[in-house]
Protein backbone atom coordinates (compact mmCIF):
# COMPACT_ATOMS: atom_id res chain seq x y z
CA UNK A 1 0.00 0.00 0.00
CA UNK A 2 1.10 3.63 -0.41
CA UNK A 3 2.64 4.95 3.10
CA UNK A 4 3.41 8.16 3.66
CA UNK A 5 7.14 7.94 5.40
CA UNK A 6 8.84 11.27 5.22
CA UNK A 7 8.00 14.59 6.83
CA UNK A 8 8.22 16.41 3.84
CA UNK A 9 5.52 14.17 2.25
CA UNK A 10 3.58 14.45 5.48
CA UNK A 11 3.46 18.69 5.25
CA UNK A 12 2.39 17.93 1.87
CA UNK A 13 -0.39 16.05 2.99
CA UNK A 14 -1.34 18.63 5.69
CA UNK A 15 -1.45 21.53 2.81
CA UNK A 16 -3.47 20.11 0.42
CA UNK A 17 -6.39 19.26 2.87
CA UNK A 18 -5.78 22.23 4.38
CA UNK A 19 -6.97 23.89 0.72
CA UNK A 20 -9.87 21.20 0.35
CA UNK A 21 -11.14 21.38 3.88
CA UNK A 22 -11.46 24.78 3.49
CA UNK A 23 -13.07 24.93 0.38
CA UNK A 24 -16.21 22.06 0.53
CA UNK A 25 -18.10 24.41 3.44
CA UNK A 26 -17.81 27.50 1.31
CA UNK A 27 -19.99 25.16 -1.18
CA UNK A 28 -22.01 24.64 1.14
CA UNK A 29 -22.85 28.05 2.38
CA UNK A 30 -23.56 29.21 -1.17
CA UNK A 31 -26.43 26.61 -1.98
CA UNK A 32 -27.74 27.59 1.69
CA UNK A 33 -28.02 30.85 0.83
CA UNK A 34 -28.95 30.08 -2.29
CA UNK A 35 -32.28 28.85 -1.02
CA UNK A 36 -31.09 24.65 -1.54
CA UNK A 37 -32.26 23.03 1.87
CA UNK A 38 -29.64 21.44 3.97
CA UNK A 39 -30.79 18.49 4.46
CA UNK A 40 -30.44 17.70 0.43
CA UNK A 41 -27.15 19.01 0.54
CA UNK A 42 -26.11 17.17 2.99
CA UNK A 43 -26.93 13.99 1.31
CA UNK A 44 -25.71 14.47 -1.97
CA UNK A 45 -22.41 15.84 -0.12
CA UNK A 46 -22.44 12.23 1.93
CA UNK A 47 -23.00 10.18 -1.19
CA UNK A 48 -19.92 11.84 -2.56
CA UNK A 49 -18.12 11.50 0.04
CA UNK A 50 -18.01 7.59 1.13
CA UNK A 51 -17.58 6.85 -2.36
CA UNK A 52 -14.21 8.83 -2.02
CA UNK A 53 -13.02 7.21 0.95
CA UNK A 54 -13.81 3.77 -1.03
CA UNK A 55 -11.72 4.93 -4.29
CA UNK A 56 -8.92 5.47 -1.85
CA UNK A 57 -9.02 2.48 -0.15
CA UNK A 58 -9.33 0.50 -2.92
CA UNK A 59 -6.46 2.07 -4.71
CA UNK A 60 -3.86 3.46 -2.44
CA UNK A 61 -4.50 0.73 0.21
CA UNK A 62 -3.89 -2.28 -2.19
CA UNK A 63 -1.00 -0.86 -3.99
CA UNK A 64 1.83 -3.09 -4.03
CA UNK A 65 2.75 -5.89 -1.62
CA UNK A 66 1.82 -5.92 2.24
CA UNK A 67 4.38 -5.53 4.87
CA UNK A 68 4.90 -6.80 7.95
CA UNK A 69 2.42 -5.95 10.15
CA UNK A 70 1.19 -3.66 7.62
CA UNK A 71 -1.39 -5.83 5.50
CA UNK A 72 -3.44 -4.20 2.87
CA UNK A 73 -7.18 -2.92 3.04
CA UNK A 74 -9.12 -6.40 2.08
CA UNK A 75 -6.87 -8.30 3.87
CA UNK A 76 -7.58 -6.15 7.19
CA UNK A 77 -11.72 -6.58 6.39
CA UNK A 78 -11.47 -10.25 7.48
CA UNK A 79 -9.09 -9.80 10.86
CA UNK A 80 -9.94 -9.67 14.22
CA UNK A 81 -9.87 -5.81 15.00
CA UNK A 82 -12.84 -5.24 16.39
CA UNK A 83 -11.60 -3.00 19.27
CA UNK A 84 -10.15 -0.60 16.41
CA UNK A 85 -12.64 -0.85 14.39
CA UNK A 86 -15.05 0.55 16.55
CA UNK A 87 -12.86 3.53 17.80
CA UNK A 88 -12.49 4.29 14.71
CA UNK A 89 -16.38 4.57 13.58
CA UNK A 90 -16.89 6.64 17.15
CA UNK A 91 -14.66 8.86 15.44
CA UNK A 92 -16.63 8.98 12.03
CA UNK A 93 -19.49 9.87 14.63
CA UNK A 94 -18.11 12.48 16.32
CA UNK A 95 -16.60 13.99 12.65
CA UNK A 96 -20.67 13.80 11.32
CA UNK A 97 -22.41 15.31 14.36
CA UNK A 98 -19.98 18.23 14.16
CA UNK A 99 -20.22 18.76 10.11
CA UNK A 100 -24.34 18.58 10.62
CA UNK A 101 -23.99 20.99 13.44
CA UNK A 102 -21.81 23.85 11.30
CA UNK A 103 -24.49 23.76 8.36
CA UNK A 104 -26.51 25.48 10.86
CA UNK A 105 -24.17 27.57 12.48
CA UNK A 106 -22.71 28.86 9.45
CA UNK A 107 -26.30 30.70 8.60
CA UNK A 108 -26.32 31.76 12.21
CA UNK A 109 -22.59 33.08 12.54
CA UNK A 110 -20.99 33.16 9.37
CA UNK A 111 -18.64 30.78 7.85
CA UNK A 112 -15.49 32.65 8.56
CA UNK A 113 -16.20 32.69 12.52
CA UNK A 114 -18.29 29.06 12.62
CA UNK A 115 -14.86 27.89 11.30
CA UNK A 116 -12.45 29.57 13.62
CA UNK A 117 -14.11 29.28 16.74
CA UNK A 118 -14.57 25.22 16.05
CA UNK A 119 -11.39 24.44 14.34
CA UNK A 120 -9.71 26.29 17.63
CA UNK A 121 -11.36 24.02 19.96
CA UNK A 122 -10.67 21.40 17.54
CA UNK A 123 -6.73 21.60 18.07
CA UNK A 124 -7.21 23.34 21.90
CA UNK A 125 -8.52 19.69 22.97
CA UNK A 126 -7.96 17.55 20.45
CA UNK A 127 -4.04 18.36 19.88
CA UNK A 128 -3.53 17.93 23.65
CA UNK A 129 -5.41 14.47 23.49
CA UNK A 130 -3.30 13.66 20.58
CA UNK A 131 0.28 14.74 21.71
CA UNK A 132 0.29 12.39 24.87
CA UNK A 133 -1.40 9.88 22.30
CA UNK A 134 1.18 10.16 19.87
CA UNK A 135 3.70 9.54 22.86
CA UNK A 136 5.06 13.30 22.94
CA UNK A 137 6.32 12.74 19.76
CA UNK A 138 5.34 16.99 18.68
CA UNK A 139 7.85 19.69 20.33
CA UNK A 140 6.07 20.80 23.30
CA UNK A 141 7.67 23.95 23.53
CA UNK A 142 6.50 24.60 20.25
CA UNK A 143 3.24 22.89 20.16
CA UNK A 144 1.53 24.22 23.42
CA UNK A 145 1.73 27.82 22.70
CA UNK A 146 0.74 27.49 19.16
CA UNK A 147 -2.29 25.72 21.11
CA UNK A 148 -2.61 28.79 23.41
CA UNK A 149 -2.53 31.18 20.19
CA UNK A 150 -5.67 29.23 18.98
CA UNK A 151 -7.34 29.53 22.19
CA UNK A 152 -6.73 33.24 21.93
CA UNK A 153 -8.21 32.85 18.29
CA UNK A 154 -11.45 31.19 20.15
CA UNK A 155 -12.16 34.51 22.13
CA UNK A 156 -11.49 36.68 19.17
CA UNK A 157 -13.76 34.72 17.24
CA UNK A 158 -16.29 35.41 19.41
CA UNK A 159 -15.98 38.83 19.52
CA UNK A 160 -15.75 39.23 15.82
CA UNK A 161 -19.47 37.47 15.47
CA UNK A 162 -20.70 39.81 18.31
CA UNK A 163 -19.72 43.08 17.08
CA UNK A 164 -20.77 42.02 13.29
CA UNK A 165 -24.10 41.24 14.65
CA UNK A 166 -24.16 44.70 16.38
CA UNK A 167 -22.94 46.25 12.56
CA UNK A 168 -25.94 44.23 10.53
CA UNK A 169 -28.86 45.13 13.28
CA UNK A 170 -27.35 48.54 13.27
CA UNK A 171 -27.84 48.83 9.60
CA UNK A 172 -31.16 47.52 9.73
CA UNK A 173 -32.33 50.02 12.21
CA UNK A 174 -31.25 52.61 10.18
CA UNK A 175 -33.21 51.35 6.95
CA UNK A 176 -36.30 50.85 9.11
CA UNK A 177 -35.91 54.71 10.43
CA UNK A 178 -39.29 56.02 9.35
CA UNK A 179 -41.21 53.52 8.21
CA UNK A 180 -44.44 52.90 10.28
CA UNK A 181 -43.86 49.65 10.90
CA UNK A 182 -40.04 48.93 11.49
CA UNK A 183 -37.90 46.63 10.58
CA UNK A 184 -39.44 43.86 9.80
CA UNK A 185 -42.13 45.03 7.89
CA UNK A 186 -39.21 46.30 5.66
CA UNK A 187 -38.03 42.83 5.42
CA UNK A 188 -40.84 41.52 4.28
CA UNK A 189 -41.50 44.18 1.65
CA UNK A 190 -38.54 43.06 -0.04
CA UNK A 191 -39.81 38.98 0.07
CA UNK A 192 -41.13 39.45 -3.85
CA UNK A 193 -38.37 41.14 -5.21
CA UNK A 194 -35.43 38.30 -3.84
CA UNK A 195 -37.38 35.27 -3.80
CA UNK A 196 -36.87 34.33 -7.57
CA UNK A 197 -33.08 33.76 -6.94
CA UNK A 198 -33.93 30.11 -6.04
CA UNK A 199 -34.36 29.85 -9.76
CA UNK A 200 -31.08 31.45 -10.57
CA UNK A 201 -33.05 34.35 -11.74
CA UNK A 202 -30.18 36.62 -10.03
CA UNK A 203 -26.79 35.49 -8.51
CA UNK A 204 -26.78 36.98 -4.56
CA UNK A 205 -23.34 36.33 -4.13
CA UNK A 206 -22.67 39.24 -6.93
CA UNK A 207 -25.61 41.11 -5.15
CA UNK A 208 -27.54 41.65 -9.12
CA UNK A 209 -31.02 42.00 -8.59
CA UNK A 210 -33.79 42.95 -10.65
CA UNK A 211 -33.48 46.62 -10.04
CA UNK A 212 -30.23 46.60 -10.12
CA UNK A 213 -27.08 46.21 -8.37
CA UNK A 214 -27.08 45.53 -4.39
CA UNK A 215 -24.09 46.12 -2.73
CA UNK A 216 -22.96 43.53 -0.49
CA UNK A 217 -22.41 44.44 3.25
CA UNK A 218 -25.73 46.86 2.60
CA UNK A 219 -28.81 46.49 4.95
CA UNK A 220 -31.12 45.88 1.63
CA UNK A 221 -28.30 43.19 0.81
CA UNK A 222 -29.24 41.74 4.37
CA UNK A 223 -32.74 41.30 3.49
CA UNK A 224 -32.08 39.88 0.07
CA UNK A 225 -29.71 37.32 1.66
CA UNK A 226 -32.30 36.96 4.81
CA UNK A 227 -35.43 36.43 2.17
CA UNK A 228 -33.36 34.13 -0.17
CA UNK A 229 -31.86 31.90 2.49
CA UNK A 230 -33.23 28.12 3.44
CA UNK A 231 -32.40 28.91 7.25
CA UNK A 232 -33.78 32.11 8.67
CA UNK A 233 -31.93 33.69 11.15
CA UNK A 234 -33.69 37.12 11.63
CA UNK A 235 -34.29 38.21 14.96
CA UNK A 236 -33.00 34.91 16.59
CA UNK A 237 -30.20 35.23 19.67
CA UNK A 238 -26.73 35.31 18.68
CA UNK A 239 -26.39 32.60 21.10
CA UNK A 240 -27.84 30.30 19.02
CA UNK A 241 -25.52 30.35 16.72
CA UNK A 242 -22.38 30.01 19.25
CA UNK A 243 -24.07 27.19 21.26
CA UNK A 244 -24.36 25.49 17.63
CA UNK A 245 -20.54 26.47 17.07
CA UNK A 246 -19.57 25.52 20.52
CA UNK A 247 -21.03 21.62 19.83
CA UNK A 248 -19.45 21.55 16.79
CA UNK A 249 -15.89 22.24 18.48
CA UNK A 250 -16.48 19.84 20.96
CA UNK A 251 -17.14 17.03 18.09
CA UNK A 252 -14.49 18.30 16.03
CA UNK A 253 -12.33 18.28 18.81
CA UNK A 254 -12.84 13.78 19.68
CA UNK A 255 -12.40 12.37 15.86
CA UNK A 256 -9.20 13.20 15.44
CA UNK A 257 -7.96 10.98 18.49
CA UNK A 258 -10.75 8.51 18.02
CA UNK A 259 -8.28 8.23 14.74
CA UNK A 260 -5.57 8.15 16.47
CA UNK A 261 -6.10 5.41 18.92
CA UNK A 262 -7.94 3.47 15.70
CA UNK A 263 -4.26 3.37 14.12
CA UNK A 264 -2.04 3.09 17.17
CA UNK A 265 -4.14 0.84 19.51
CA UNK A 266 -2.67 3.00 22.39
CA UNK A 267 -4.48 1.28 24.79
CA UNK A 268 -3.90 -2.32 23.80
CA UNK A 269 -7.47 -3.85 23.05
CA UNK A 270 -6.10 -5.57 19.83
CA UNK A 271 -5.43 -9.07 20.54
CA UNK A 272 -1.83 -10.06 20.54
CA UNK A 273 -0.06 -10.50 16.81
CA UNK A 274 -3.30 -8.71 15.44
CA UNK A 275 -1.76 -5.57 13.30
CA UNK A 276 -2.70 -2.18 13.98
CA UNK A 277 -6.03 -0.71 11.59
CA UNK A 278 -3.83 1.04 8.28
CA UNK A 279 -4.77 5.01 7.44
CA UNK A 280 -6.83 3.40 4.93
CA UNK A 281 -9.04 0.56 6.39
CA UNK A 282 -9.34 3.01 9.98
CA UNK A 283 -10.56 5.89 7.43
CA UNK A 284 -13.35 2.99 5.67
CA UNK A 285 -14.81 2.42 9.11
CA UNK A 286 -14.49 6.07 10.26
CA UNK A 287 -16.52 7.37 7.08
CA UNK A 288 -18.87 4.32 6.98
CA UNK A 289 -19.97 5.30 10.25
CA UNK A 290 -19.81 9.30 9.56
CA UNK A 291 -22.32 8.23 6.20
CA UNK A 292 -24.74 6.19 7.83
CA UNK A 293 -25.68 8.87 11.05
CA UNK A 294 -25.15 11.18 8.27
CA UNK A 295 -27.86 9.60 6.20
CA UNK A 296 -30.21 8.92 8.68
CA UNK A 297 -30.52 12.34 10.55
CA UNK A 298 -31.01 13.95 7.11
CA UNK A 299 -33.76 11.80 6.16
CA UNK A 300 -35.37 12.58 9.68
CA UNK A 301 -34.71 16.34 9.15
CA UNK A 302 -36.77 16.20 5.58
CA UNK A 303 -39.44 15.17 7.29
CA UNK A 304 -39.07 16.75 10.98
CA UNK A 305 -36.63 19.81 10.29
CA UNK A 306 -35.14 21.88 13.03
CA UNK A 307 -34.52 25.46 13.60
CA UNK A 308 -37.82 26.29 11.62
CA UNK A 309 -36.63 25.00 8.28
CA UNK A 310 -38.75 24.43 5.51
CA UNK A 311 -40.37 20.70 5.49
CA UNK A 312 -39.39 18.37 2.81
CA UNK A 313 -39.75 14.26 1.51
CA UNK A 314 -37.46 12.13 -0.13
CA UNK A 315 -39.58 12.59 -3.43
CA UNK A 316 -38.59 15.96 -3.02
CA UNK A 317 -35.27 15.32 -2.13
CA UNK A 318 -34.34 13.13 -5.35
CA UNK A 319 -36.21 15.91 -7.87
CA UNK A 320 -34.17 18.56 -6.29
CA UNK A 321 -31.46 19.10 -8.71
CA UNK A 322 -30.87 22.72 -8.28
CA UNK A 323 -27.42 22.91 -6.83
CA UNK A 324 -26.69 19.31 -6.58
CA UNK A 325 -23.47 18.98 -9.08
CA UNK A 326 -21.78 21.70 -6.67
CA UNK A 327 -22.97 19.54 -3.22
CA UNK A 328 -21.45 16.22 -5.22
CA UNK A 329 -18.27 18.41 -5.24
CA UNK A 330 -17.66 19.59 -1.83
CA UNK A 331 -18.51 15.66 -0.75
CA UNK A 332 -15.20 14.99 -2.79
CA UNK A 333 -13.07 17.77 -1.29
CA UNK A 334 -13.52 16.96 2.03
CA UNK A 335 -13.30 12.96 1.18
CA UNK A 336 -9.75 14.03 -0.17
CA UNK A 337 -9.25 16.60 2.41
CA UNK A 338 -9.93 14.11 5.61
CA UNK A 339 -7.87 11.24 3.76
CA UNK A 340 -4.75 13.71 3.14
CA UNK A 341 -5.08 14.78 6.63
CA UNK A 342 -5.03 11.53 8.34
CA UNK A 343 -1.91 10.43 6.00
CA UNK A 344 -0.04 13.17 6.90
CA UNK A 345 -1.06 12.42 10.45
CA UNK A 346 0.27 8.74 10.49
CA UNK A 347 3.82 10.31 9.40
CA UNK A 348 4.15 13.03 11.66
CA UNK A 349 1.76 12.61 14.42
CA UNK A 350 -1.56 13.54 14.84
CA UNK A 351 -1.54 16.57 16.47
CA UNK A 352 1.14 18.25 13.81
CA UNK A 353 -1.77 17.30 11.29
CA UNK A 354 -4.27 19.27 13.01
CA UNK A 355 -2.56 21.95 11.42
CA UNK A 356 -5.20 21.85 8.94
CA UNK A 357 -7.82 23.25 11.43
CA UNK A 358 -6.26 26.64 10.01
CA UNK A 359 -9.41 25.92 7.34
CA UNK A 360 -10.63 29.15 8.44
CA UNK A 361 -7.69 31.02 6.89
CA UNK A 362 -9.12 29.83 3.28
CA UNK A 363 -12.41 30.02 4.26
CA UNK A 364 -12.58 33.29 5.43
CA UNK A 365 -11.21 34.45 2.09
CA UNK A 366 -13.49 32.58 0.24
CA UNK A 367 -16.32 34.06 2.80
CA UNK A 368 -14.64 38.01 2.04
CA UNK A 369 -14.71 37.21 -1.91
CA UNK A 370 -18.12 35.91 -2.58
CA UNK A 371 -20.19 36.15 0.04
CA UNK A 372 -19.47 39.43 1.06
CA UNK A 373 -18.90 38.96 4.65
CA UNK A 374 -17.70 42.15 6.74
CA UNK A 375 -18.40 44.29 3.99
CA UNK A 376 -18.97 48.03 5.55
CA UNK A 377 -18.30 46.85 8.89
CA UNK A 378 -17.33 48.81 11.70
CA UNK A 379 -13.51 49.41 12.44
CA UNK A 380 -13.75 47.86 15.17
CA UNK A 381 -15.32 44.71 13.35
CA UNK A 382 -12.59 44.97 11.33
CA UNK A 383 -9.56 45.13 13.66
CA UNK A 384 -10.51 41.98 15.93
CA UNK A 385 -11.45 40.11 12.38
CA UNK A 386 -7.70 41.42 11.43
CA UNK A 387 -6.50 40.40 14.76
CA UNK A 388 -8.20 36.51 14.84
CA UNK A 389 -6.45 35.89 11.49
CA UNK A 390 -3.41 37.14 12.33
CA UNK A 391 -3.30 34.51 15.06
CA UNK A 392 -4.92 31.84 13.24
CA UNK A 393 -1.66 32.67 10.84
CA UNK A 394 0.63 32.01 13.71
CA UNK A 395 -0.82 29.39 15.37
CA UNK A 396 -0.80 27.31 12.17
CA UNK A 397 3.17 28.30 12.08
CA UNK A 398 3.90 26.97 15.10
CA UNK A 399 1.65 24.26 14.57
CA UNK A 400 3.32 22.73 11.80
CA UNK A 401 7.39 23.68 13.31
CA UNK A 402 6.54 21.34 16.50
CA UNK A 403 5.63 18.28 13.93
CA UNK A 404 7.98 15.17 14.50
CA UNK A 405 7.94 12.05 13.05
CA UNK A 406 6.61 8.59 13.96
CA UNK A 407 8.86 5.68 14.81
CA UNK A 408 7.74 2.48 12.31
């Protein structure tokens, strides 16, 4: 099989995902907004997904001749690693309750701060779990205050989403100044006029409208996005949103060493002279477990959504081709992404690899370029969004300098 060996090839590995798991949730928060319910999303982005982690199993796990203690993916199907095995699908359950969780959150918070506030409790817990996992293989001089930059980011994060919200509900006041009935009655005026962008009548992202042009960042491109949207978030609590993001964390933060210990059997439940789970048949059992709670919470949500999101049916579900190319897309990044992360992690230890929680850095551009996010913000919006990437930027650094590499 291939095996990633050097450190080199394991930074590699820790790049690229860090590109596609940054990418597949700005997908995501475009067909949202877009108008595409979740829950279809969400399944066609599953779908995609397993059959990734299949391909790669199939491929890169039965290339050339097993090694000792090594054996290839079938081989490992038939063995007696049961203990692993199910480590290793807690993980996948973990990694699905926490990618569920951010669909919401994004609509409520935004996808640059869903991302930084969860991957920063991802690495604040999970990194520590995984360095004593790994058996201190990291720098800890290095590693542990790259942690304590990402807790930093955590707080920032927050902050960022707070004052934003401030910025938007200040706009909106402002818009409603005069009119009889406030703001929400100006909201609703403008229902007619956005609705049709479902049909890709008019691209929101580009904020063209009928009448016009409407500038992203605006309060009347508010209630475009608001009106368009699948999950309305007007007038809700802000702490929706960061109990949502908070959740998320915590679930991002368990997969990784539910990985770990899938791999490394660091607590010895393997029967003796049965070989360790490879990346490749640990990642099978982590996704097949992430796909089937995956699968079956969706297909509850068509039927019993949450949050106040529109109802739906499975007939619905397979006619609703609107979007569904792009959802089949992100399922492949982040099949790609997790698989390149967990490579890189086998090389040079776990909690190097959750370098690639610095997602947010490419999502929040991606968030900036299309989506319009922070647009006409306050200053002070703008200096603590300025300030959370700037130590999202270092933490990464030092993130990466503390990686080792795994005795084989």
């Amino acid at each position: 099989m291939f095996i990633i060996e050097s450190k080199g090839g394991a930074i590699a590995c820790m790049i690229l995902a860090l590109l596609f798991l940054g990418t597949w949730p700005a997908i995501l928060t475009v067909l949202e907004r877009r108008g595409r319910l979740p829950q279809h999303t969400y399944l066609d982005y599953s779908i995609t997904n397993f059959l990734v982690v299949i391909t790669i199993a199939l491929t890169l796990g039965q290339i050339g001749d097993s090694r000792q203690n090594m054996p290839d993916f079938l081989t490992q199907l038939s063995q007696d690693n049961w203990p692993c095995v199910l480590m290793a699908m807690a993980g996948g359950i973990f990694l699905s309750l926490g990618n569920l969780s951010t669909q919401y959150a994004w609509a409520f918070v935004g996808l640059s701060v869903t991302e930084v506030i969860t991957s920063s409790i991802a690495v604040v817990i999970g990194t520590t779990l995984n360095y004593f996992l790994d058996d201190r293989i990291n720098k800890a001089g290095i590693l542990f205050p790259g942690v304590g930059c990402f807790l930093i980011a955590i707080f920032l994060g927050s902050a960022v989403h707070s004052s934003n919200s401030a910025d938007n509900a200040a706009k909106l006041e402002r818009l409603s100044y005069g009119h009889p009935e406030g703001a929400g009655a100006v909201q609703m005026s403008s229902h007619k006029n956005t609705h049709s962008l479902k049909d890709g009548v008019k691209d929101l992202e580009n904020g063209i409208g009928e009448g016009g042009k409407t500038k992203a960042g605006t309060a009347d491109f508010l209630i475009e996005l608001e009106n368009t949207r699948s999950i309305k978030v007007y007038g809700k609590s802000i702490m929706i949103g960061l109990v949502i993001t908070l959740f998320a964390g915590c679930c991002f933060s368990l997969f990784s060493p539910a990985f770990n210990l899938a791999t490394n059997d660091q607590w010895n439940t393997m029967k003796s002279g049965v070989p360790h789970l490879v990346v490749y048949t640990a990642y099978f059992y982590f996704s097949l477990s992430s796909f089937t709670v995956a699968m079956v919470l969706n297909i509850i949500f068509l039927y019993r959504p949450i949050l106040k999101s529109p109802k739906s049916s499975m007939a619905k579900y397979l006619n609703d081709w609107n979007g569904r190319y792009w959802a089949f897309f992100a399922g492949i990044l982040c099949g790609l992404g997790n698989g390149l992360q967990f490579m890189g992690g086998q090389a040079a230890g776990y909690a190097a690899a959750d370098a690639v929680q610095a997602l947010p850095l490419v999502s929040t551009f991606w968030g900036i370029l299309f989506f319009g996010e922070y647009r006409r913000s306050t200053k002070r919006t703008y200096v603590l969004l300025v300030s959370m990437l700037v130590m999202f930027i270092v933490a990464v650094s030092v993130l990466i300098a503390s990686s080792g590499h795994r005795k084989t």
